[in-house]
Protein backbone atom coordinates (compact mmCIF):
# COMPACT_ATOMS: atom_id res chain seq x y z
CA UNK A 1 5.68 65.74 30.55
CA UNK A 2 8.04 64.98 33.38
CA UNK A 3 9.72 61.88 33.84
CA UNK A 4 8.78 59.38 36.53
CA UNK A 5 10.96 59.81 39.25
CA UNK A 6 10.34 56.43 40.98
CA UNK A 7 11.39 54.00 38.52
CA UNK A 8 11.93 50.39 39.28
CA UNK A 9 15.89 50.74 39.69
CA UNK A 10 15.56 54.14 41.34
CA UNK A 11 13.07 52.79 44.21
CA UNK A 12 15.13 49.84 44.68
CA UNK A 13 18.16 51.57 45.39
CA UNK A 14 16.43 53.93 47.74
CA UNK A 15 15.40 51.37 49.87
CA UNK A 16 18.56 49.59 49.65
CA UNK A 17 20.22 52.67 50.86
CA UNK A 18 18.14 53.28 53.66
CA UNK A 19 18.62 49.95 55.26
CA UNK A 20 22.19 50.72 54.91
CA UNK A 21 22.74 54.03 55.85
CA UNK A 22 20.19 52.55 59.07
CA UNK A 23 22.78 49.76 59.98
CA UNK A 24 25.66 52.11 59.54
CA UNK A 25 24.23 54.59 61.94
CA UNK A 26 23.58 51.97 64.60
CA UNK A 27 26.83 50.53 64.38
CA UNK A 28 28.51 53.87 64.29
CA UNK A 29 26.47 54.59 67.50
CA UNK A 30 27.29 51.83 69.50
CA UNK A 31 30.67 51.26 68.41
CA UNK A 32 31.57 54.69 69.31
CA UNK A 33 29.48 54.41 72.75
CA UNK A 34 31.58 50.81 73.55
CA UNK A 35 34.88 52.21 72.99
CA UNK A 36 33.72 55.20 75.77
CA UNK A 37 32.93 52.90 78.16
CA UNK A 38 35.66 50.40 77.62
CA UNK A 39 38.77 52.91 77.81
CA UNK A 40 36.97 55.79 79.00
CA UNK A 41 38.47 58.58 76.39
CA UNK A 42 37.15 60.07 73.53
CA UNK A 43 40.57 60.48 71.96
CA UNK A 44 41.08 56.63 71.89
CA UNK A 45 37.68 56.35 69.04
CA UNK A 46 38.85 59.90 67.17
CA UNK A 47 42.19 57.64 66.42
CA UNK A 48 39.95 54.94 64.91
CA UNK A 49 38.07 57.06 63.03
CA UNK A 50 40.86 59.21 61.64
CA UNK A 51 43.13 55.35 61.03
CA UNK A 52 40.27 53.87 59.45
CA UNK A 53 39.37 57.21 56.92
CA UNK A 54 43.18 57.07 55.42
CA UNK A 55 41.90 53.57 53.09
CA UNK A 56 39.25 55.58 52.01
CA UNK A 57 40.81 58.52 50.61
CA UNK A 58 43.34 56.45 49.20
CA UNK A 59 41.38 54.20 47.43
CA UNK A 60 38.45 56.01 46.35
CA UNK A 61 40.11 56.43 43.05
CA UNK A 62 40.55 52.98 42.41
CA UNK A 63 36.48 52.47 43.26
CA UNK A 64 35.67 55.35 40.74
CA UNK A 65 37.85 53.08 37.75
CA UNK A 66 36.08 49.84 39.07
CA UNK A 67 32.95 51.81 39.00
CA UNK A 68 32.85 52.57 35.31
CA UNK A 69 34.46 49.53 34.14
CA UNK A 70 32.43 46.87 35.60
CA UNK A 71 28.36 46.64 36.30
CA UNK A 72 27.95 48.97 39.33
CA UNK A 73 24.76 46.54 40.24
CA UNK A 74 27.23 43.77 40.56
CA UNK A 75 29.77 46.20 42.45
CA UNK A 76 26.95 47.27 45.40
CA UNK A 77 25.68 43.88 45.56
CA UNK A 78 29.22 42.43 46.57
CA UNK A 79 30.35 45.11 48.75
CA UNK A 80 27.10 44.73 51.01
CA UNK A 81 27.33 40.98 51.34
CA UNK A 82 30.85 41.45 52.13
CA UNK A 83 29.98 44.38 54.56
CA UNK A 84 27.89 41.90 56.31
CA UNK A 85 30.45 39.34 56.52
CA UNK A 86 32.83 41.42 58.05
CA UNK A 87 30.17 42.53 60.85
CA UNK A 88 29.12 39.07 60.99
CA UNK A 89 32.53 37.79 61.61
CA UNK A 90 33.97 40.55 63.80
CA UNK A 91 30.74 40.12 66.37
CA UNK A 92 31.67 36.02 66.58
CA UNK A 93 35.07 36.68 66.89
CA UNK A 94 34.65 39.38 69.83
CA UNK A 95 36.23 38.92 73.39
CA UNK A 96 36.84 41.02 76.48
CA UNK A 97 40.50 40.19 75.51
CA UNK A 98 40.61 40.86 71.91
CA UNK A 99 37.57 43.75 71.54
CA UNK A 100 39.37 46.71 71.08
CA UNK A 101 41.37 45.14 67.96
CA UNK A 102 38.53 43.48 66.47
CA UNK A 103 36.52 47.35 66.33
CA UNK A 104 39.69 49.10 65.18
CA UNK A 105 40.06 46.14 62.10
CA UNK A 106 36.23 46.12 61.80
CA UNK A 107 36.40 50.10 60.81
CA UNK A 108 39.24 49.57 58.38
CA UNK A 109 37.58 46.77 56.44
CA UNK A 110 34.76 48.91 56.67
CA UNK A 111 36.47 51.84 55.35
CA UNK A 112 38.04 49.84 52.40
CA UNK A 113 34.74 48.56 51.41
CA UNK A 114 33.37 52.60 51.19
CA UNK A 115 35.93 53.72 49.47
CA UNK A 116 34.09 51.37 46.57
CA UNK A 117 30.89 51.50 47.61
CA UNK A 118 30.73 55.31 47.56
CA UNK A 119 31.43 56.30 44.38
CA UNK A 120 29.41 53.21 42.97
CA UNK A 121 26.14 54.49 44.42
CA UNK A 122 26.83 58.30 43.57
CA UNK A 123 27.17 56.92 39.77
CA UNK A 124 24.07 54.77 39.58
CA UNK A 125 21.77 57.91 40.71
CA UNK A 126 22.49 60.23 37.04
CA UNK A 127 22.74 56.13 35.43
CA UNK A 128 18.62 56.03 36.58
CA UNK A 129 18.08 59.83 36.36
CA UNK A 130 18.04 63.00 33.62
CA UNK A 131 17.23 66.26 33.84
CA UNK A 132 15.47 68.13 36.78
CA UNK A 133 14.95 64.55 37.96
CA UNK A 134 18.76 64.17 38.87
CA UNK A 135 18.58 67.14 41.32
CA UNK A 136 15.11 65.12 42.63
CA UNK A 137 16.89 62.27 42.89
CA UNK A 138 20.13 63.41 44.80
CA UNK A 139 17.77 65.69 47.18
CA UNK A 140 15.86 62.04 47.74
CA UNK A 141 19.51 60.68 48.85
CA UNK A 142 20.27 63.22 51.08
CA UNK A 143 16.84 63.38 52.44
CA UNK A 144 17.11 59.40 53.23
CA UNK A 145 20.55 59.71 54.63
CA UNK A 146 18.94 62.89 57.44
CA UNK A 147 16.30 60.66 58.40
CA UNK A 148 18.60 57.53 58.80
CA UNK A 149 20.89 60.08 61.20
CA UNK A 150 18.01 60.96 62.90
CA UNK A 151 16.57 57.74 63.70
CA UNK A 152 19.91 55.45 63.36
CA UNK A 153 21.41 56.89 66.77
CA UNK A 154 18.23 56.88 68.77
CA UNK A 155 17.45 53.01 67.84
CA UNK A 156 21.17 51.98 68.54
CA UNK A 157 20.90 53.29 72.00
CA UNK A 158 17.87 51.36 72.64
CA UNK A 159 19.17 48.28 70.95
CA UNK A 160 22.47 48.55 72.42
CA UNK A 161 21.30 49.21 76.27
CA UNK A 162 18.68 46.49 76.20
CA UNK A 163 21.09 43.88 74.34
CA UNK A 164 24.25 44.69 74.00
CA UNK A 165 27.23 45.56 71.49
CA UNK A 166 26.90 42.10 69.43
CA UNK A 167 23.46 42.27 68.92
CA UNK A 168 23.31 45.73 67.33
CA UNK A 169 26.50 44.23 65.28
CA UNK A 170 24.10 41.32 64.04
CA UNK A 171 21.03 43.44 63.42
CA UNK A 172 23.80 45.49 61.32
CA UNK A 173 25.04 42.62 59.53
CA UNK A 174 21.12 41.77 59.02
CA UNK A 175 20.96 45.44 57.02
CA UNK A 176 23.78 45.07 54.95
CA UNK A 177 22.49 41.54 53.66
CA UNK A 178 18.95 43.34 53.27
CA UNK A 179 20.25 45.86 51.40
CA UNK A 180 22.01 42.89 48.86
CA UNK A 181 19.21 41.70 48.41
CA UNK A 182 17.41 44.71 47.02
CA UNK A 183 20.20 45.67 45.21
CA UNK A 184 20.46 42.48 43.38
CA UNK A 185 16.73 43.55 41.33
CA UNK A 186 18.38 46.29 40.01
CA UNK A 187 18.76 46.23 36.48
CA UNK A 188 21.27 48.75 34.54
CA UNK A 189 21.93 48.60 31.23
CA UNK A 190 25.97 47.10 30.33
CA UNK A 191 29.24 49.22 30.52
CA UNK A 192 30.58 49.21 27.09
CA UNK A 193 34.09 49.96 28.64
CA UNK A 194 35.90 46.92 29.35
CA UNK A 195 39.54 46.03 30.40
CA UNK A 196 42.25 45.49 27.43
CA UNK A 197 45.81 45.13 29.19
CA UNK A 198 46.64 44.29 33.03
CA UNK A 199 44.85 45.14 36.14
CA UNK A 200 47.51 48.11 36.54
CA UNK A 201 47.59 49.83 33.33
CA UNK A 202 43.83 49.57 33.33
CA UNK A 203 44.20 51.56 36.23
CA UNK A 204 47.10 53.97 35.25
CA UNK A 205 44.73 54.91 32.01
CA UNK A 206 41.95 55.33 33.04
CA UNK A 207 42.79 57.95 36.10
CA UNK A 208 45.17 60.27 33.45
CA UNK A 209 42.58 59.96 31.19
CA UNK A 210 39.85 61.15 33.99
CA UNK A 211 42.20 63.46 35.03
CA UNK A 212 43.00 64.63 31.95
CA UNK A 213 39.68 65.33 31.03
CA UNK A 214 38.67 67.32 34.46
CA UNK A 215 42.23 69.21 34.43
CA UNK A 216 42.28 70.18 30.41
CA UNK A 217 39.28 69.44 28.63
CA UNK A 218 36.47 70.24 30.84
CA UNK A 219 38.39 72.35 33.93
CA UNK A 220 34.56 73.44 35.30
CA UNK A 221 34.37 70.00 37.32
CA UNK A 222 37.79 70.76 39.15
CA UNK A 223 37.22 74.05 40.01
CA UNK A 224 33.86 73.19 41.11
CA UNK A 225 34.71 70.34 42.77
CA UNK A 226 37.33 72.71 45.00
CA UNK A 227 35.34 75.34 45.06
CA UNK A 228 32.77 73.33 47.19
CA UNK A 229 35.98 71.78 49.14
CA UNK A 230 37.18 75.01 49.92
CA UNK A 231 32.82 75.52 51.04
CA UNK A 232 33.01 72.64 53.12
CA UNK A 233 36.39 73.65 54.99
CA UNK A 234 35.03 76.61 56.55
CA UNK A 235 31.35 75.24 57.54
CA UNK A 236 32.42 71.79 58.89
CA UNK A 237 35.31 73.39 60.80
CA UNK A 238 32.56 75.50 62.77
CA UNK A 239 30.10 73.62 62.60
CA UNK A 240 31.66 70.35 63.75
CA UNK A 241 34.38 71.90 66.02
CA UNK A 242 33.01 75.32 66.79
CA UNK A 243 28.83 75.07 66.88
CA UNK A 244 29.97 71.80 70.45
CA UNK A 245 32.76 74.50 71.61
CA UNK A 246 30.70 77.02 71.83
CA UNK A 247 27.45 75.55 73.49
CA UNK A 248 29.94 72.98 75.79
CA UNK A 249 32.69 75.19 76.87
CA UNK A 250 32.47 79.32 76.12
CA UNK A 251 28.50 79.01 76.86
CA UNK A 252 29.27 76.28 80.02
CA UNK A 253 25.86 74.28 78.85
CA UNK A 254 24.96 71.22 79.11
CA UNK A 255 25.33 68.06 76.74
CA UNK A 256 21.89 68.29 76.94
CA UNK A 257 21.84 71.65 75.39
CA UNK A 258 23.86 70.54 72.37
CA UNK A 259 21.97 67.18 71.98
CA UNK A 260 19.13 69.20 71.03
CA UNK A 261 20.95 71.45 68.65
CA UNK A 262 22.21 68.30 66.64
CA UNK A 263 18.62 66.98 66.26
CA UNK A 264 17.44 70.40 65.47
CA UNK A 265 20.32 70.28 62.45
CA UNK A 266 19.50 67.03 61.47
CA UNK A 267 15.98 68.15 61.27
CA UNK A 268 17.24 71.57 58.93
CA UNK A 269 19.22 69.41 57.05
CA UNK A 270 15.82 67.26 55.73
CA UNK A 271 14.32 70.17 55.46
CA UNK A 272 17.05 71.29 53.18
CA UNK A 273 17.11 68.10 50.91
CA UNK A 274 13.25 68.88 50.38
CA UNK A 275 13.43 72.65 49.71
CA UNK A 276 15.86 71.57 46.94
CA UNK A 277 13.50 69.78 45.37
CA UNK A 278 11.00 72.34 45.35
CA UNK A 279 13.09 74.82 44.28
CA UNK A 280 14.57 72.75 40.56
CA UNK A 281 11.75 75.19 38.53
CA UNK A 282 12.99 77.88 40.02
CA UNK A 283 16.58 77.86 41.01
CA UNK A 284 19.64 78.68 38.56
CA UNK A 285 22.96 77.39 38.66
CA UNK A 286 24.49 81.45 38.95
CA UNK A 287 22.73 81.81 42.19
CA UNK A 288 24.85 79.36 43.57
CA UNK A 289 27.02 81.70 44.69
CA UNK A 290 24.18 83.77 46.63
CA UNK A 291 24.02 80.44 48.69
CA UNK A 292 28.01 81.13 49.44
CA UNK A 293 26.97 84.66 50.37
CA UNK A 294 24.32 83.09 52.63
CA UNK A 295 26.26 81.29 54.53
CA UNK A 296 29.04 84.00 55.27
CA UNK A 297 25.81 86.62 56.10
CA UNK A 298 24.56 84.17 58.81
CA UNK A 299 27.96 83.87 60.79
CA UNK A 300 27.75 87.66 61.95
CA UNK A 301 24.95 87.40 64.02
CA UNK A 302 26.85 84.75 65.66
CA UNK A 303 29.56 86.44 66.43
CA UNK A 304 28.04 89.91 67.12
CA UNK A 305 26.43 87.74 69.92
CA UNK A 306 29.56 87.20 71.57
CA UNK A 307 30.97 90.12 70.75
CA UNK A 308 28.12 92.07 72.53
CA UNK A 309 27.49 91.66 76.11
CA UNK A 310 24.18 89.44 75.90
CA UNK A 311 23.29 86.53 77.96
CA UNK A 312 24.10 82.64 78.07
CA UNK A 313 20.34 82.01 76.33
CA UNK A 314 20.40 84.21 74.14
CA UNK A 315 23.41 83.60 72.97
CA UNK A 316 22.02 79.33 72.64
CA UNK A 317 19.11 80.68 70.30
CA UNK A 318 21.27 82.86 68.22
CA UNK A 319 23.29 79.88 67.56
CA UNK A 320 20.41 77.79 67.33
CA UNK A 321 18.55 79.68 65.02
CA UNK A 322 21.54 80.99 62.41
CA UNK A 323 23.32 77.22 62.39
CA UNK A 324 19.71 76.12 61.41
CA UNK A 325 19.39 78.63 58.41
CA UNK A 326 23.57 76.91 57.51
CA UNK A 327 22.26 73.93 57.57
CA UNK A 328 19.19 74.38 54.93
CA UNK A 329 21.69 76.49 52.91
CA UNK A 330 24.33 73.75 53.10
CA UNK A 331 22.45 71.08 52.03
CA UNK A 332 20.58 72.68 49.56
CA UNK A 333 24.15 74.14 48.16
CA UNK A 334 25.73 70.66 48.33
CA UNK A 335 22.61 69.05 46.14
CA UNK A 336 22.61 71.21 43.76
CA UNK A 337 26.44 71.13 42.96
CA UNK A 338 26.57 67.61 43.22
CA UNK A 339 24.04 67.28 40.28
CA UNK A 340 25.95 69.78 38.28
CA UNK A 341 28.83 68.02 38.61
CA UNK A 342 27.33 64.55 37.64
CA UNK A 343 25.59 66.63 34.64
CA UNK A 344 28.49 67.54 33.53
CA UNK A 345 30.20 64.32 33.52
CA UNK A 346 30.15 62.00 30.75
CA UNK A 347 28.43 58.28 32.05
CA UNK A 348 32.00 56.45 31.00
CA UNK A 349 33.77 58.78 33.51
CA UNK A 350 31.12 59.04 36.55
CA UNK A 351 32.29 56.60 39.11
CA UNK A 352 36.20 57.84 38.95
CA UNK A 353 34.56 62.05 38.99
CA UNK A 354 32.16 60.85 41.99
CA UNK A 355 35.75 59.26 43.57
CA UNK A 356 37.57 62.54 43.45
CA UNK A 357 34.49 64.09 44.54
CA UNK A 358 34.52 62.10 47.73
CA UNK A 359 38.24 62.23 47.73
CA UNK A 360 38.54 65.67 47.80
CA UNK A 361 35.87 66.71 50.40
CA UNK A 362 37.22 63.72 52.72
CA UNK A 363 40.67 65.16 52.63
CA UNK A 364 39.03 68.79 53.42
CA UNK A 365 37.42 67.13 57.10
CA UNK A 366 40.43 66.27 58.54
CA UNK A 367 42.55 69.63 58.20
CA UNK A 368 39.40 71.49 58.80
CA UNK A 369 39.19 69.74 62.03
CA UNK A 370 42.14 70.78 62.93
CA UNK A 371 42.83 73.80 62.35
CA UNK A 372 39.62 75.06 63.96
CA UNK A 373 40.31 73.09 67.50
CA UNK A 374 43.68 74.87 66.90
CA UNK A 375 42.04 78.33 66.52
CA UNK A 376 38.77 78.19 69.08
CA UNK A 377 41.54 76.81 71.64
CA UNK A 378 43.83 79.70 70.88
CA UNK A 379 40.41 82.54 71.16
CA UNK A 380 38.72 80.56 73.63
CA UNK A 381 37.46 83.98 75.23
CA UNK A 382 36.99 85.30 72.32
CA UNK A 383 35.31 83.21 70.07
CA UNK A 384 33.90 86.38 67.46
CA UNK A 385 37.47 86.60 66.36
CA UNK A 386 36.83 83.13 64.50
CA UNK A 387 33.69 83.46 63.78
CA UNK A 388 33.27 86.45 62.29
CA UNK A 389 36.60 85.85 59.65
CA UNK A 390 35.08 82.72 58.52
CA UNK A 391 32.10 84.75 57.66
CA UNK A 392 33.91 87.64 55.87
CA UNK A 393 35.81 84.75 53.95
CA UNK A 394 32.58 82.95 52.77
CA UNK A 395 31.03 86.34 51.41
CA UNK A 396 34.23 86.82 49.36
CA UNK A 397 34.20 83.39 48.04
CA UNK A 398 30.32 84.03 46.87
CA UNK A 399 31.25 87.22 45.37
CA UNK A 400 34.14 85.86 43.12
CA UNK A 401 32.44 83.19 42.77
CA UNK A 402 29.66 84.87 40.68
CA UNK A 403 31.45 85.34 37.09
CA UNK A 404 32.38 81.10 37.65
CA UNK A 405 28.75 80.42 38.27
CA UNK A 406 27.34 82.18 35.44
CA UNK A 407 29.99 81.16 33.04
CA UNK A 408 29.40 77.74 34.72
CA UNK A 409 25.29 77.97 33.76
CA UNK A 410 26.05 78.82 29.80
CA UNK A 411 27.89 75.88 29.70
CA UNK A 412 25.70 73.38 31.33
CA UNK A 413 22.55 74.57 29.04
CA UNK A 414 24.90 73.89 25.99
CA UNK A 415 24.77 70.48 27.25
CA UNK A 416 21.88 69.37 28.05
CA UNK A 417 20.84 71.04 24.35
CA UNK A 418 23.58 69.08 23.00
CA UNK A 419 22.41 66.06 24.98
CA UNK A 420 18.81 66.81 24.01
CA UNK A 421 19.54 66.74 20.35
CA UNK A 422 21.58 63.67 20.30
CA UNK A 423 18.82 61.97 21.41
């Protein structure tokens, strides 16, 4: 018989999430949309952004070693109430003179808190769940996190044109102390690990020992963990840079035009979330790879569109329609190794894996960004000649990757036997 899936614990952080994610996305919204107005240039909140995601990269290691030393109920509970503090504090203290200074510290503190909260709340999900239910569970996530960035953007708008920037900053503030709340019902059984020497060689043990472990004793997690980096490079360099470049500037459309095609992806990537879930019975950890294959496969018709002499429209649907199928792929791809990784990963050791998981996938974004903008500028008439090598690249990495998968598979049964046995 299968195990509930909405425990006590498990519902509660659900909803705690949700309200979260929820404030994030309207703060993220109008944030973004005040800094437009106020200095007119896009470049001016990209330096924010990329300022304020340096704390968390640097410091999501430290939140993994807090994570698994201390009770990660107690960890979310504080973070949120200070999350709401901050946003609390930073809309009473906000001028015409000073506004500017108060957003770009707002997104630091902001930043600093994530890089704790993140792989806190990654941990607690295989702390509630076991088995098939862990995929379930991390599928529920993701699916809670699409509809909060479908609905987040639309309600900060509304909020933010009918009241302005400080009362989508309270109603944010409001979440974060909402999602405290919930968060403090959440019961999880003790960490046995507890500090023995100073704050810093706390610290300096227990990364060698998590590196140690991911780098010697079980390597599977590392080379998984960069093998979905390496994933993430190529789709969120054309999806992010390429899929706007292509509709805005090579296809001359309207932001209208690509407005719809990011609700249209943020619809796929539910759909996604819940496919993975109804796939667990069916779906093996080898065909992983055939996911990789996927992805590369639906890039050709992409370019072949602009390779071929076809028109602006059909070009739109092409892109449409393929960057859809990515999207289902992606997040279905991104469950599923998540929940192999957290399956693999002893409970002592989750929150400092979950860090480097976050660590390594936010240092991917970045240079990812970059380098495409580099290379769609440089075959801005000739788009194909990007497209199409990112797709021959992602079919090689799903063919090697098949032996890795498989091998991968044997050793995650032997596991959950072992696992199953101990109990």
């Amino acid at each position: 018989m299968r195990e509930k899936l909405f425990t006590r614990n498990f519902s509660l952080l659900i909803a705690g999430l949700a309200v979260s994610l929820f404030g994030n996305c309207i703060l993220d919204f109008a944030l973004s949309m005040y800094v437009l107005e106020r200095t007119g240039s896009a470049a001016v909140f990209a330096g924010f952004l990329a300022a304020a995601m340096l704390p968390t990269i640097l410091l999501s290691p430290l939140g993994g070693v807090l994570a698994d030393r201390v009770n990660r109920r107690n960890i979310m509970v504080a973070l949120d109430v200070l999350s709401g503090l901050a946003i609390l504090a930073s809309a009473l203290f906000l001028t015409r003179g000073n506004d500017l200074l108060v957003i770009a510290a707002t997104l630091v503190v902001m930043s600093v808190l994530g890089a704790f909260e993140s792989p806190t709340a990654q941990a607690c999900v295989p702390q509630m769940q076991r088995g098939s239910n862990l995929v379930r569970g991390n599928a529920v996530v993701n699916q809670v996190s699409a509809l909060s960035a479908l609905t987040g953007p639309f309600a900060g708008s509304m909020l933010y044109t009918a009241f302005g920037l400080r009362t989508v900053m309270y109603t944010g503030a409001a979440c974060f102390f909402a999602t405290a709340l919930f968060e403090c019902f959440i019961r999880l059984p003790r960490l046995p690990a507890r500090p023995e020497g100073s704050f810093f060689v706390t610290l300096r043990s227990d990364l060698t020992v998590s590196f140690r472990y991911i780098c010697r004793e079980r390597t599977a997690i590392l080379k998984l963990l960069l093998l979905v980096a390496l994933v993430a490079f190529f789709i969120q360099g054309t999806a992010l840079v390429g899929l706007p470049y292509m509709v805005r500037n090579t296809l001359g459309l309207s932001a209208n035009y690509y407005g719809a095609v990011e609700s249209v992806l943020g619809l796929a990537g539910l759909a996604g979330s819940v496919a993975a879930g109804f796939l667990i019975a069916r779906f093996r950890t080898s065909q992983l790879s055939l996911l990789i294959l996927g992805l590369g496969l639906c890039l050709f018709p992409v370019g072949a569109s602009f390779l071929l002499p076809t028109g602006v429209f059909l070009r739109y649907g092409t892109l449409l329609c393929f960057f859809v199928i990515i999207q289902v792929i992606a997040s279905i791809f991104s469950i599923f190794g998540l929940s192999i990784i957290q399956q693999l990963t002893p409970e002592s050791m989750l929150g400092k894996i979950m860090a480097y998981t976050s660590t390594i996938t936010l240092c991917a974004q970045p240079v990812s960004q970059i380098m495409y903008g580099i290379a769609f500028d440089a075959f801005s008439h000739a788009v194909f000649l990007v497209i199409v090598p990112t797709g021959v690249v992602l079919c090689g990495v799903g063919l090697c990757a098949r032996r890795f998968f498989r091998r991968l598979e044997t050793q995650e049964t032997r596991m959950l036997d072992a696992r199953t046995h101990g109990s």
